[in-house]
N, C-alpha and C. Protein backbone atom coordinates (compact mmCIF):
# COMPACT_ATOMS: atom_id res chain seq x y z
N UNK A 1 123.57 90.03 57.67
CA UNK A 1 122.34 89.34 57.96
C UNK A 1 121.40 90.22 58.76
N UNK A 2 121.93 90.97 59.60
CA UNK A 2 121.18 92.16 60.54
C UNK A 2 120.65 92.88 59.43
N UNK A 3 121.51 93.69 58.63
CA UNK A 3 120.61 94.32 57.60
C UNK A 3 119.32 94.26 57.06
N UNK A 4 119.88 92.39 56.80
CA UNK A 4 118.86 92.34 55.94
C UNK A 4 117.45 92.29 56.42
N UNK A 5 117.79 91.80 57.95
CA UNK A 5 116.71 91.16 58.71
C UNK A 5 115.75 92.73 59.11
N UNK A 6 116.94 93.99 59.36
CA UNK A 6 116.28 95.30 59.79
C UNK A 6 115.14 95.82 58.26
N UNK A 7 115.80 95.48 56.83
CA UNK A 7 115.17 95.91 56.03
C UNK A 7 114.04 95.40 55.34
N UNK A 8 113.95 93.81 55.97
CA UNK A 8 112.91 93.17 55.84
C UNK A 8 111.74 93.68 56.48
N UNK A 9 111.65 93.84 58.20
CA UNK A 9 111.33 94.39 59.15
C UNK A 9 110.62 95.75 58.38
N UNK A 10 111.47 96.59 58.42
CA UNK A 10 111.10 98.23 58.09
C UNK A 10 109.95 97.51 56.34
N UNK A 11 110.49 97.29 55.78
CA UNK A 11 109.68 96.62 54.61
C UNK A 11 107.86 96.36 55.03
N UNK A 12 107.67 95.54 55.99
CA UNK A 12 106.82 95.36 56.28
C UNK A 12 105.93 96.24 56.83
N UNK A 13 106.05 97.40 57.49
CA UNK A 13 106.11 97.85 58.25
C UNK A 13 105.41 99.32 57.27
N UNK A 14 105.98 99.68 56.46
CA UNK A 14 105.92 100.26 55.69
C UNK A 14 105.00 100.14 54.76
N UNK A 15 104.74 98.88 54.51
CA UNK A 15 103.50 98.22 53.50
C UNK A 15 102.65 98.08 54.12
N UNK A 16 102.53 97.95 55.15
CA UNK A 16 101.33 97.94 56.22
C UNK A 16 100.92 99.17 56.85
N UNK A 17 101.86 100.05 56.49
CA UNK A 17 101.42 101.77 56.37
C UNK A 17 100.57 102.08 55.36
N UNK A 18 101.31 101.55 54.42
CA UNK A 18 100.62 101.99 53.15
C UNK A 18 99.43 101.22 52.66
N UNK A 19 99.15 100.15 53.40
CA UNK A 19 97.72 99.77 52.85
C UNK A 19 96.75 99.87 53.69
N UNK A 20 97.08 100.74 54.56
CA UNK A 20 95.83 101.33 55.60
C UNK A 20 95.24 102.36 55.28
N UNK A 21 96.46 103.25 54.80
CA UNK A 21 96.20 104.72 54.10
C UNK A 21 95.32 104.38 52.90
N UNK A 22 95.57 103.45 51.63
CA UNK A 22 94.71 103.02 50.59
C UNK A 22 93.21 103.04 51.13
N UNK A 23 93.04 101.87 52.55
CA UNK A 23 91.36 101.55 53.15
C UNK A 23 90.83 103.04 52.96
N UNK A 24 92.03 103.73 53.95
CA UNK A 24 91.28 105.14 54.25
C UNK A 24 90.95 106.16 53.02
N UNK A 25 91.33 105.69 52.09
CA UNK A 25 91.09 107.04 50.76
C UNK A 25 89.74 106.26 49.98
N UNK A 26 88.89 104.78 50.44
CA UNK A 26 87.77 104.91 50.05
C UNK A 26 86.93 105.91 50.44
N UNK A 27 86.32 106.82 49.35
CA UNK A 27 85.30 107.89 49.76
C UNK A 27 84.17 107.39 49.92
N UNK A 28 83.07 107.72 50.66
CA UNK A 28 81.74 107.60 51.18
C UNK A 28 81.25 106.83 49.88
N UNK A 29 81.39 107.81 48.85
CA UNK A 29 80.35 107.42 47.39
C UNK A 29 81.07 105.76 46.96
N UNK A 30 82.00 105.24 47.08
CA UNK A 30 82.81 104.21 46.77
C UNK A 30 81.83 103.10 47.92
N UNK A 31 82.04 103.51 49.19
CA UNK A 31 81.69 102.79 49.81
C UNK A 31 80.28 101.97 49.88
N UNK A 32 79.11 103.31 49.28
CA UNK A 32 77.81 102.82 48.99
C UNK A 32 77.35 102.05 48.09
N UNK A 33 78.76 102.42 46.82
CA UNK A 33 78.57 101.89 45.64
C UNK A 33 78.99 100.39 45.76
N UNK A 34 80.32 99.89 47.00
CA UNK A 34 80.11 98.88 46.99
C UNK A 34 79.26 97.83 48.00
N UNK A 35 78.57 98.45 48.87
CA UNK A 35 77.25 97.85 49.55
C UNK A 35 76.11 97.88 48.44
N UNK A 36 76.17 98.47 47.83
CA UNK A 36 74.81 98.48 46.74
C UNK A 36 75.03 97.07 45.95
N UNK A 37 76.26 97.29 45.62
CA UNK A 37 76.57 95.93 44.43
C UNK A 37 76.71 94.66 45.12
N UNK A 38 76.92 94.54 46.74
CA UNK A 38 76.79 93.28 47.35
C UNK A 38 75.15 92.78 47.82
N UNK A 39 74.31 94.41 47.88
CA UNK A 39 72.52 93.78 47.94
C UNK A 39 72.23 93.77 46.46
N UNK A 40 72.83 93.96 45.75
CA UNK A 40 72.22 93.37 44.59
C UNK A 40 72.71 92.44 44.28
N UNK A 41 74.02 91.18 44.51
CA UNK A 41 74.52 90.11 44.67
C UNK A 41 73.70 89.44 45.34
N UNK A 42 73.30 89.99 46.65
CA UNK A 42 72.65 88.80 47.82
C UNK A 42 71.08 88.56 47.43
N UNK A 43 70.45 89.61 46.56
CA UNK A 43 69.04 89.62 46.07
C UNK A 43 69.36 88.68 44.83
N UNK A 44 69.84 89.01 43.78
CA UNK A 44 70.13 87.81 42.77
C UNK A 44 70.50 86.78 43.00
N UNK A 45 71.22 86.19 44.31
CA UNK A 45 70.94 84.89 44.95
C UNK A 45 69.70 84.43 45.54
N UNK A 46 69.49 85.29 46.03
CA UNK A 46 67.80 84.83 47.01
C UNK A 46 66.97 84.36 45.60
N UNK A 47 66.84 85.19 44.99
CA UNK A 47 66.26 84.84 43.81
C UNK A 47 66.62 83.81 42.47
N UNK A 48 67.67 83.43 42.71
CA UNK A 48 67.97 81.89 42.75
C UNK A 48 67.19 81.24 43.42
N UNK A 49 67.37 81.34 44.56
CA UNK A 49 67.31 80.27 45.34
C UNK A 49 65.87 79.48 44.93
N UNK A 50 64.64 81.04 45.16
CA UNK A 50 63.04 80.77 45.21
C UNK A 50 63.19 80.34 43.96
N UNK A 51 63.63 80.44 42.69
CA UNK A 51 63.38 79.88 41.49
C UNK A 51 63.31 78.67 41.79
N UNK A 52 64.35 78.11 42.28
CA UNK A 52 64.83 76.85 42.26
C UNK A 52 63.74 76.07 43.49
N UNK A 53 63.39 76.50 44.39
CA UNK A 53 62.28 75.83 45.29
C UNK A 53 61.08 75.97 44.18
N UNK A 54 60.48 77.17 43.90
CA UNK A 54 59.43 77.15 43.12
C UNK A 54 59.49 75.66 41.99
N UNK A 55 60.62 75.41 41.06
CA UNK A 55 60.49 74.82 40.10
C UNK A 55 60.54 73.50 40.70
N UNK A 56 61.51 73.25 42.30
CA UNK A 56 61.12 71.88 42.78
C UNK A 56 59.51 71.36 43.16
N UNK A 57 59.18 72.04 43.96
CA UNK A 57 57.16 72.43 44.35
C UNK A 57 56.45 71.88 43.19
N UNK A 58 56.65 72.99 41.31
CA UNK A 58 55.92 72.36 40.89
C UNK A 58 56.24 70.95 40.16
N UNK A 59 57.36 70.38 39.84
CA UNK A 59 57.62 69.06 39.31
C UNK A 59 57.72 67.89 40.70
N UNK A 60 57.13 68.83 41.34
CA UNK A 60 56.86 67.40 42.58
C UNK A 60 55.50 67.13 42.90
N UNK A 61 54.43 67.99 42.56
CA UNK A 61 53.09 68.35 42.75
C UNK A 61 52.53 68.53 44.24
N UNK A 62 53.84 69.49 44.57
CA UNK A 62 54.20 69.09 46.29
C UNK A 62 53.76 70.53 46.88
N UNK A 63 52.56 71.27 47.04
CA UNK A 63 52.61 73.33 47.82
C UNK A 63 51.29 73.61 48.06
N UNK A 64 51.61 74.51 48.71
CA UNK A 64 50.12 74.97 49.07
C UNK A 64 50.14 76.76 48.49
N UNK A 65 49.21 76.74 47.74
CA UNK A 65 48.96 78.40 47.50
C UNK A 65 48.36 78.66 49.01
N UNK A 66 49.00 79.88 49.48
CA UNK A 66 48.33 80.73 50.34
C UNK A 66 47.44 82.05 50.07
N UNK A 67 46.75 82.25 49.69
CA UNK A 67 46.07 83.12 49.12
C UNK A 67 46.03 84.73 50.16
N UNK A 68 46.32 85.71 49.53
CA UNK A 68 46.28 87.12 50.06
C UNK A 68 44.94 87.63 49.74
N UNK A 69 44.44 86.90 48.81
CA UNK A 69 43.38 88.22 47.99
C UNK A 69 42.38 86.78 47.23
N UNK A 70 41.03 87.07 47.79
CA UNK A 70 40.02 85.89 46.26
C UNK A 70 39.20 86.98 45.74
N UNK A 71 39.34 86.29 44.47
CA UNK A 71 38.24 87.57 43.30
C UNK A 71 37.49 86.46 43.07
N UNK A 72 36.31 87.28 42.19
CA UNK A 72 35.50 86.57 41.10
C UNK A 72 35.44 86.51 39.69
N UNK A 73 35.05 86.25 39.27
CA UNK A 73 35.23 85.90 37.37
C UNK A 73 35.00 87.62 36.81
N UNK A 74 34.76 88.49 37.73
CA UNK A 74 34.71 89.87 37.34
C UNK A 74 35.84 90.80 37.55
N UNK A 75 36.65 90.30 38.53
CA UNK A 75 37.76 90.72 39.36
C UNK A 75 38.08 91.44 40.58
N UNK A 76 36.51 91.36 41.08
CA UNK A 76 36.32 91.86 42.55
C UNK A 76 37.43 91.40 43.23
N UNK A 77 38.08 92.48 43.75
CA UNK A 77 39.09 91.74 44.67
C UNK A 77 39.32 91.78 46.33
N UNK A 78 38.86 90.85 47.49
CA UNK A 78 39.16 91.05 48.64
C UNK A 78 40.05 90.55 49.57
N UNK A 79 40.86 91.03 50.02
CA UNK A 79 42.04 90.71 50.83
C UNK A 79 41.26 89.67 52.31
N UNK A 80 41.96 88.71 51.80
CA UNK A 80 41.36 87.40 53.06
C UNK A 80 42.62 87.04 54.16
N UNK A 81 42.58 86.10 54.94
CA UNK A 81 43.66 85.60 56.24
C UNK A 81 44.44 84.53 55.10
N UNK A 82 45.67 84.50 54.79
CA UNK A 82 46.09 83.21 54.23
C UNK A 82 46.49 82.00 54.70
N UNK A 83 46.14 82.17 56.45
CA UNK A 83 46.48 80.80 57.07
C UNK A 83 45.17 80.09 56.73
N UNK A 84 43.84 80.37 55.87
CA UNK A 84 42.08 80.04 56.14
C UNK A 84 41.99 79.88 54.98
N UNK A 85 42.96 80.28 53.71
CA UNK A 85 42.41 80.45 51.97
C UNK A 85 43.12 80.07 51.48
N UNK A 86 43.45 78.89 50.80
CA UNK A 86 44.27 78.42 50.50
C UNK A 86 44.05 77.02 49.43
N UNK A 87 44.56 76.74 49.04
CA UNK A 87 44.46 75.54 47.67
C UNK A 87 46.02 74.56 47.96
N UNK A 88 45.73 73.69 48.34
CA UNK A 88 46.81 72.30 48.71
C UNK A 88 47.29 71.62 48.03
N UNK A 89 47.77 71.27 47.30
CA UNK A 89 48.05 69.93 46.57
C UNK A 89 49.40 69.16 47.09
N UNK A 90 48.99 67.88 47.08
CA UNK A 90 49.92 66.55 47.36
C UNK A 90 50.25 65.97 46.88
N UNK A 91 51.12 65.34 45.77
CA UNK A 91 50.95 64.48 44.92
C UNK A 91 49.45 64.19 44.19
N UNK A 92 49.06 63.26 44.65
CA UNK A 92 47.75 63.09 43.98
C UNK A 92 46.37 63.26 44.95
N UNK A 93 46.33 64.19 46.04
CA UNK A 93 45.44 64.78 47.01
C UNK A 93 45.26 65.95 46.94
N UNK A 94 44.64 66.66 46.97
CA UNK A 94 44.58 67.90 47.59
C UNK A 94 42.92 68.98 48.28
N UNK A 95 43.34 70.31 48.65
CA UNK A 95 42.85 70.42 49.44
C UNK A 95 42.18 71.67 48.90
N UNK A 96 40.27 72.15 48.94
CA UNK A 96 40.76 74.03 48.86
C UNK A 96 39.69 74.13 49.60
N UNK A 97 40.28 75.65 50.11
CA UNK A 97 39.23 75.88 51.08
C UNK A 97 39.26 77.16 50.78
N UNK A 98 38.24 78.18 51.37
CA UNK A 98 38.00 79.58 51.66
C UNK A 98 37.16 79.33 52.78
N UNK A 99 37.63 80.94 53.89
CA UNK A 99 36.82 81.14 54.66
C UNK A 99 37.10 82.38 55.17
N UNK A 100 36.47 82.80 56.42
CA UNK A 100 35.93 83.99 57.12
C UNK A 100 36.59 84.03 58.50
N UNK A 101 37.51 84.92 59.31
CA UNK A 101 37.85 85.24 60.27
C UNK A 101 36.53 85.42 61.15
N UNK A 102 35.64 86.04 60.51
CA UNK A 102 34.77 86.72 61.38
C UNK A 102 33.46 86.00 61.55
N UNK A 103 33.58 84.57 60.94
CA UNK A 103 31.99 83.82 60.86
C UNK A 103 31.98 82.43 61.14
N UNK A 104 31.14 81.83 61.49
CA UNK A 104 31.46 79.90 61.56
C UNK A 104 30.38 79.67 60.27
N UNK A 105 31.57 78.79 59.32
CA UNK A 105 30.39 78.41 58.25
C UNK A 105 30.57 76.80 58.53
N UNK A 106 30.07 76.26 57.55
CA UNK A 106 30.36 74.39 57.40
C UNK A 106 31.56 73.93 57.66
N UNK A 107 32.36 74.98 57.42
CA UNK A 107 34.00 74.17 57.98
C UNK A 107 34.47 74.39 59.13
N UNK A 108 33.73 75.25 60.20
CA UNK A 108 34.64 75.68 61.31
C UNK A 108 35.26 77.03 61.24
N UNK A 109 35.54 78.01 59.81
CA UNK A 109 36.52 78.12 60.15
C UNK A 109 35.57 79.65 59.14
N UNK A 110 34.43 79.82 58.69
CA UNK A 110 33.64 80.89 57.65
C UNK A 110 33.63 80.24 56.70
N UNK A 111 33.85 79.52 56.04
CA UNK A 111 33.45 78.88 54.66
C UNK A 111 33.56 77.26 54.54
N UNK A 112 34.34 76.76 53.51
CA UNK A 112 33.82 75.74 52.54
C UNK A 112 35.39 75.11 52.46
N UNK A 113 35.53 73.77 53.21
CA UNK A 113 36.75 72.66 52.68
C UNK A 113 36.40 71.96 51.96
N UNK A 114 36.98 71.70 50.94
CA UNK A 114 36.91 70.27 50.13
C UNK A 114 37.76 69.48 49.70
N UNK A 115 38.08 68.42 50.19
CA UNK A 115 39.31 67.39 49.71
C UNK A 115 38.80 66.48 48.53
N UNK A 116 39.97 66.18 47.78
CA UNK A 116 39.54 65.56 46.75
C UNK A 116 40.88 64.80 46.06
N UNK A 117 41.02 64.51 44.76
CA UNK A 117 41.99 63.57 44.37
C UNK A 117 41.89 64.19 43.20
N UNK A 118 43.21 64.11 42.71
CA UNK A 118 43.97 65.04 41.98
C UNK A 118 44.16 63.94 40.54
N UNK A 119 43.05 64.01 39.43
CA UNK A 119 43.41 63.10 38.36
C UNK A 119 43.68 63.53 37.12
N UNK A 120 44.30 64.68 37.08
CA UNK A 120 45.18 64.98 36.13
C UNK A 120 46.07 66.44 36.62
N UNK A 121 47.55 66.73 36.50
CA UNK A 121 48.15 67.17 36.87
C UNK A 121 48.97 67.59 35.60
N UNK A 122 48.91 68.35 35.05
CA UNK A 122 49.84 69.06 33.61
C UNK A 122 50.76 70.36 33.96
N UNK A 123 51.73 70.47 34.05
CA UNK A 123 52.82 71.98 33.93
C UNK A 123 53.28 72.17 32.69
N UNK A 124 53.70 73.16 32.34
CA UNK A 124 54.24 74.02 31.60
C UNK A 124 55.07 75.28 31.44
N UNK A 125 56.44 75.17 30.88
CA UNK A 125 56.99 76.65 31.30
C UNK A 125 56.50 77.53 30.24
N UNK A 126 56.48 78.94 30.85
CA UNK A 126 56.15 79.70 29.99
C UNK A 126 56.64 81.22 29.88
N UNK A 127 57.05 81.87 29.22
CA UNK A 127 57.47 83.52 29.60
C UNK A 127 58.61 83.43 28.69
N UNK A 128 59.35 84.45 28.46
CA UNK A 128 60.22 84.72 27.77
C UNK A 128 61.91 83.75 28.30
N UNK A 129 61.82 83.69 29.67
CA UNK A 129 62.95 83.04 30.20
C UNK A 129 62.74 81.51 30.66
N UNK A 130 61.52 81.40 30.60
CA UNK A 130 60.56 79.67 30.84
C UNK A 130 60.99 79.71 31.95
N UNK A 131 60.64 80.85 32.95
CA UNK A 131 61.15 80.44 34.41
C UNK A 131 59.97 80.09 35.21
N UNK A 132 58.56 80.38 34.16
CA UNK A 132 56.85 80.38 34.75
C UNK A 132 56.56 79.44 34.80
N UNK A 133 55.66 78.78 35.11
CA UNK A 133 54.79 78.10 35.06
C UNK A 133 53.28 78.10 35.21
N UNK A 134 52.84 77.42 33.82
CA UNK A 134 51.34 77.02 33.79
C UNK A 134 50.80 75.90 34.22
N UNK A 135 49.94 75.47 35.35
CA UNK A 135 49.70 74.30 35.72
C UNK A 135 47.98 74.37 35.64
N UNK A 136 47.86 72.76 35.06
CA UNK A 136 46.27 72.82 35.01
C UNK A 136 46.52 71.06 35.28
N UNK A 137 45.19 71.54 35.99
CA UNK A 137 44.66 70.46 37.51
C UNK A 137 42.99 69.87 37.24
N UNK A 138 42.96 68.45 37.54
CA UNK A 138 41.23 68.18 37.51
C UNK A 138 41.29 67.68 38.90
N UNK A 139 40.56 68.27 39.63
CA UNK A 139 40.90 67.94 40.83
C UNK A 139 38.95 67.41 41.04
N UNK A 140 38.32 65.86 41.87
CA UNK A 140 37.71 65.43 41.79
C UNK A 140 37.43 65.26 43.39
N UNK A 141 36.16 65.78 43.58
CA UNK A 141 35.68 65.99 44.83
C UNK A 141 34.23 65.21 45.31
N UNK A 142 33.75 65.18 46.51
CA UNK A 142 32.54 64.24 46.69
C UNK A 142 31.64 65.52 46.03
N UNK A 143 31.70 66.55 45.96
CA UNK A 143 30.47 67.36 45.76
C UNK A 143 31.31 67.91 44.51
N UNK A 144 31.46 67.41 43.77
CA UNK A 144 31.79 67.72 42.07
C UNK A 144 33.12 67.72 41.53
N UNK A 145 33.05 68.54 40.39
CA UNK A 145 34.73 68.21 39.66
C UNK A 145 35.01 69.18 39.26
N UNK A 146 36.42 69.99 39.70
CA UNK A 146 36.84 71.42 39.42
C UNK A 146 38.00 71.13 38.87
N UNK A 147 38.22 72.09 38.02
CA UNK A 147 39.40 72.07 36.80
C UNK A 147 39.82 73.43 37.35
N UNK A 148 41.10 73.63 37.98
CA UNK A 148 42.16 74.51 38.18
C UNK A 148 43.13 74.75 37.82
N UNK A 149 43.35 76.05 37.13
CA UNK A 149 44.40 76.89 36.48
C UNK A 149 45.30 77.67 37.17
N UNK A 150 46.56 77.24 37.31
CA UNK A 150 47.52 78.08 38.21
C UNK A 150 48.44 78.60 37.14
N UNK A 151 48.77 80.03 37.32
CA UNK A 151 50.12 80.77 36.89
C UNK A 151 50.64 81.16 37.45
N UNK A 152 51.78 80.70 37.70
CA UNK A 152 53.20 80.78 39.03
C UNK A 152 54.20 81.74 38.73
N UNK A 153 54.94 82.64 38.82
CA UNK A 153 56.19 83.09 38.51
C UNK A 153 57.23 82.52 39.38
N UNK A 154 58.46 82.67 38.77
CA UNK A 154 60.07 82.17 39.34
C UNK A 154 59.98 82.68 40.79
N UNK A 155 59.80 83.51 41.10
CA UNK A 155 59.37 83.54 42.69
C UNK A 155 58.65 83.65 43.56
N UNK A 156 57.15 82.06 42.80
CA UNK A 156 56.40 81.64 43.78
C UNK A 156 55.20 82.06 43.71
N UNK A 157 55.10 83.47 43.37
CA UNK A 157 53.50 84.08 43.25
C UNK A 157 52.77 83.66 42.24
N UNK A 158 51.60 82.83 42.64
CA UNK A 158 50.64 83.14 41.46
C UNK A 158 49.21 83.13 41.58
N UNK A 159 48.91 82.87 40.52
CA UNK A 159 46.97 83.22 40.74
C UNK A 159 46.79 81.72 40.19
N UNK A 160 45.70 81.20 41.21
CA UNK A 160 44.80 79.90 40.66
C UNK A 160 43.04 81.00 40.33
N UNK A 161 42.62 79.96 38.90
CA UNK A 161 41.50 79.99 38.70
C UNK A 161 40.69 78.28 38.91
N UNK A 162 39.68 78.55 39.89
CA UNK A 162 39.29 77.45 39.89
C UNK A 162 37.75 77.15 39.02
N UNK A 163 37.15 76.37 38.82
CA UNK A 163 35.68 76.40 37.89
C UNK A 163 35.26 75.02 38.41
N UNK A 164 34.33 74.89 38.58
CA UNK A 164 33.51 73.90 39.24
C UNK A 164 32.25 73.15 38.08
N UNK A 165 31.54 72.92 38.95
CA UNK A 165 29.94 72.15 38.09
C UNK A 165 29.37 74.03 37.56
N UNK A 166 29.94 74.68 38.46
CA UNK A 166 28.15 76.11 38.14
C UNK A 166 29.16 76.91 37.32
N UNK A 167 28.71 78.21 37.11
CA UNK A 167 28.84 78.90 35.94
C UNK A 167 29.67 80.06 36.47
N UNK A 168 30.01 80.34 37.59
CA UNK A 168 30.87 81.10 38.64
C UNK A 168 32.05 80.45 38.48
N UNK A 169 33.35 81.28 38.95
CA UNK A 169 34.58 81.18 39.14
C UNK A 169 35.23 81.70 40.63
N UNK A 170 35.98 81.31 41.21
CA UNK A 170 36.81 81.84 42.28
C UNK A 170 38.54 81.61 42.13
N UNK A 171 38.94 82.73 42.77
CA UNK A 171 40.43 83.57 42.14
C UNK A 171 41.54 83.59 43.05
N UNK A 172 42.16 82.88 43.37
CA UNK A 172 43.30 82.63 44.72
C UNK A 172 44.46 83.30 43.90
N UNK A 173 44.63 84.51 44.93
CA UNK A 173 46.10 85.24 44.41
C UNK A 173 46.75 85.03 45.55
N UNK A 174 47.89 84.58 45.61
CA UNK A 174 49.31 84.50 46.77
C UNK A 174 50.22 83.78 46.58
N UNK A 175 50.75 83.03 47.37
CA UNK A 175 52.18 82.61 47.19
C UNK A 175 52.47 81.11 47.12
N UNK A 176 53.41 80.71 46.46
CA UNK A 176 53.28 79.32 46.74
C UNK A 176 54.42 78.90 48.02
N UNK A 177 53.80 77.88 49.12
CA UNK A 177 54.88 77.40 49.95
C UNK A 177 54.79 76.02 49.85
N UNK A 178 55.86 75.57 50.13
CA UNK A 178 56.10 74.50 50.30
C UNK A 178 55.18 73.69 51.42
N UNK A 179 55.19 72.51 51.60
CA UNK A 179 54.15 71.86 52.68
C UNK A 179 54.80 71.64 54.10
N UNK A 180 55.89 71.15 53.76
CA UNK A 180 56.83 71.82 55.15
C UNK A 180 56.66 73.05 56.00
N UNK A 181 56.82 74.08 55.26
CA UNK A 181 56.46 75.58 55.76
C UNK A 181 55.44 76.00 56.21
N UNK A 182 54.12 75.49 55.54
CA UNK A 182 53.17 76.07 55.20
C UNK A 182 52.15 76.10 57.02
N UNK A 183 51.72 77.08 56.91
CA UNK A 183 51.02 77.29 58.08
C UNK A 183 49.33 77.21 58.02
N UNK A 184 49.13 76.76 57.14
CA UNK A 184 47.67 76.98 57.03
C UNK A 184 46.51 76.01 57.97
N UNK A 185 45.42 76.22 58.35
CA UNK A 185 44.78 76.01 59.06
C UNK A 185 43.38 75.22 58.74
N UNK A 186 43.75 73.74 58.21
CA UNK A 186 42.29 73.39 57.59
C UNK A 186 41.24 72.81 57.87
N UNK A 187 39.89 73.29 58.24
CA UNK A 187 38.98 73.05 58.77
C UNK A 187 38.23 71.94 58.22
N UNK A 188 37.28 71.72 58.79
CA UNK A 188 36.11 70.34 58.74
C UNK A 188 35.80 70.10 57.08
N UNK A 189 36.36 69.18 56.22
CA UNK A 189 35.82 69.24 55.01
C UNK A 189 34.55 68.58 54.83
N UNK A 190 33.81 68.91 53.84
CA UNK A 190 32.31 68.12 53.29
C UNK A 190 32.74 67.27 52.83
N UNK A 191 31.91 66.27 53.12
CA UNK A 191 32.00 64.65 53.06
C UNK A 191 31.22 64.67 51.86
């Protein structure tokens, strides 16, 4: 019984030699190769994840674009504050505004709020994997009626085109967040 108990012992002992020595014969290049393949695991989750918020946002009619950048129907493009530029929607409310860090316009804030009510709301997937979305919006305001075009990708970014009563366009490129998250800052709207 001693035997067996000494050769059990040494057994262990021995295997636990030998699988330390194994850790130690990963080479450098092994090692990067397997940190590489766990950030590309943890990025193909993240990117889950935003799919899956993005596609909740738009079948809830529930985000706010934050806008990085507004163009015009030409494609002028200028980098704006995205807590000040931004396009809202609520279910059946929503919100858009642009403005100016550097100016007081009608809203408080360099430009132009307008709230309004949201009477038609359409999505669509679109792209090779239907992970996109096309959303078109009539959104109905005291000072007129704008029809807005959003194209979203699976993680959140997209561009709204908005069109109004006049013959001009304005171009909200940024991100979509949720209304929970969202930090934006909205000033005095026109009545």
């Amino acid at each position: 019984m001693k035997t067996l108990l000494t050769l059990l012992v040494t057994f262990v002992f021995v295997l636990g030699a030998f699988s330390q020595e194994e850790t130690k014969q990963l080479s450098q290049k092994e090692i990067k190769k397997l940190q590489k393949e766990q950030k590309k695991a943890a990025k193909a989750a993240e990117e889950e994840r935003m799919a899956e918020v993005t596609r909740y946002m738009v079948q809830q009619h529930q985000f706010v674009l934050e806008a990085d950048f507004l163009s015009d129907k030409y494609g002028s493009r200028v980098p704006v504050t995205t807590t000040i530029n931004f396009v809202l929607i609520d279910s059946l409310v929503g919100t858009v505004q642009f403005g100016s860090a550097q100016a007081i316009g009608y809203n408080g804030v360099g430009g132009v709020t307008v709230d309004g009510r949201i009477t038609k709301y359409e999505y669509s997937k679109i792209g090779k994997k239907e992970d996109s979305y096309s959303i078109r919006l009539i959104f109905m305001s005291s000072i007129g009626t704008y029809d807005i075009t959003l194209m979203v990708n699976s993680q959140g970014y997209a561009d709204a085109s908005i069109r109004g009563n006049w013959s001009g366009q304005l171009n909200y490129h940024g991100k979509l967040v949720p209304l929970t998250l969202s930090r934006v800052y909205k000033g005095t709207p026109i009545l």
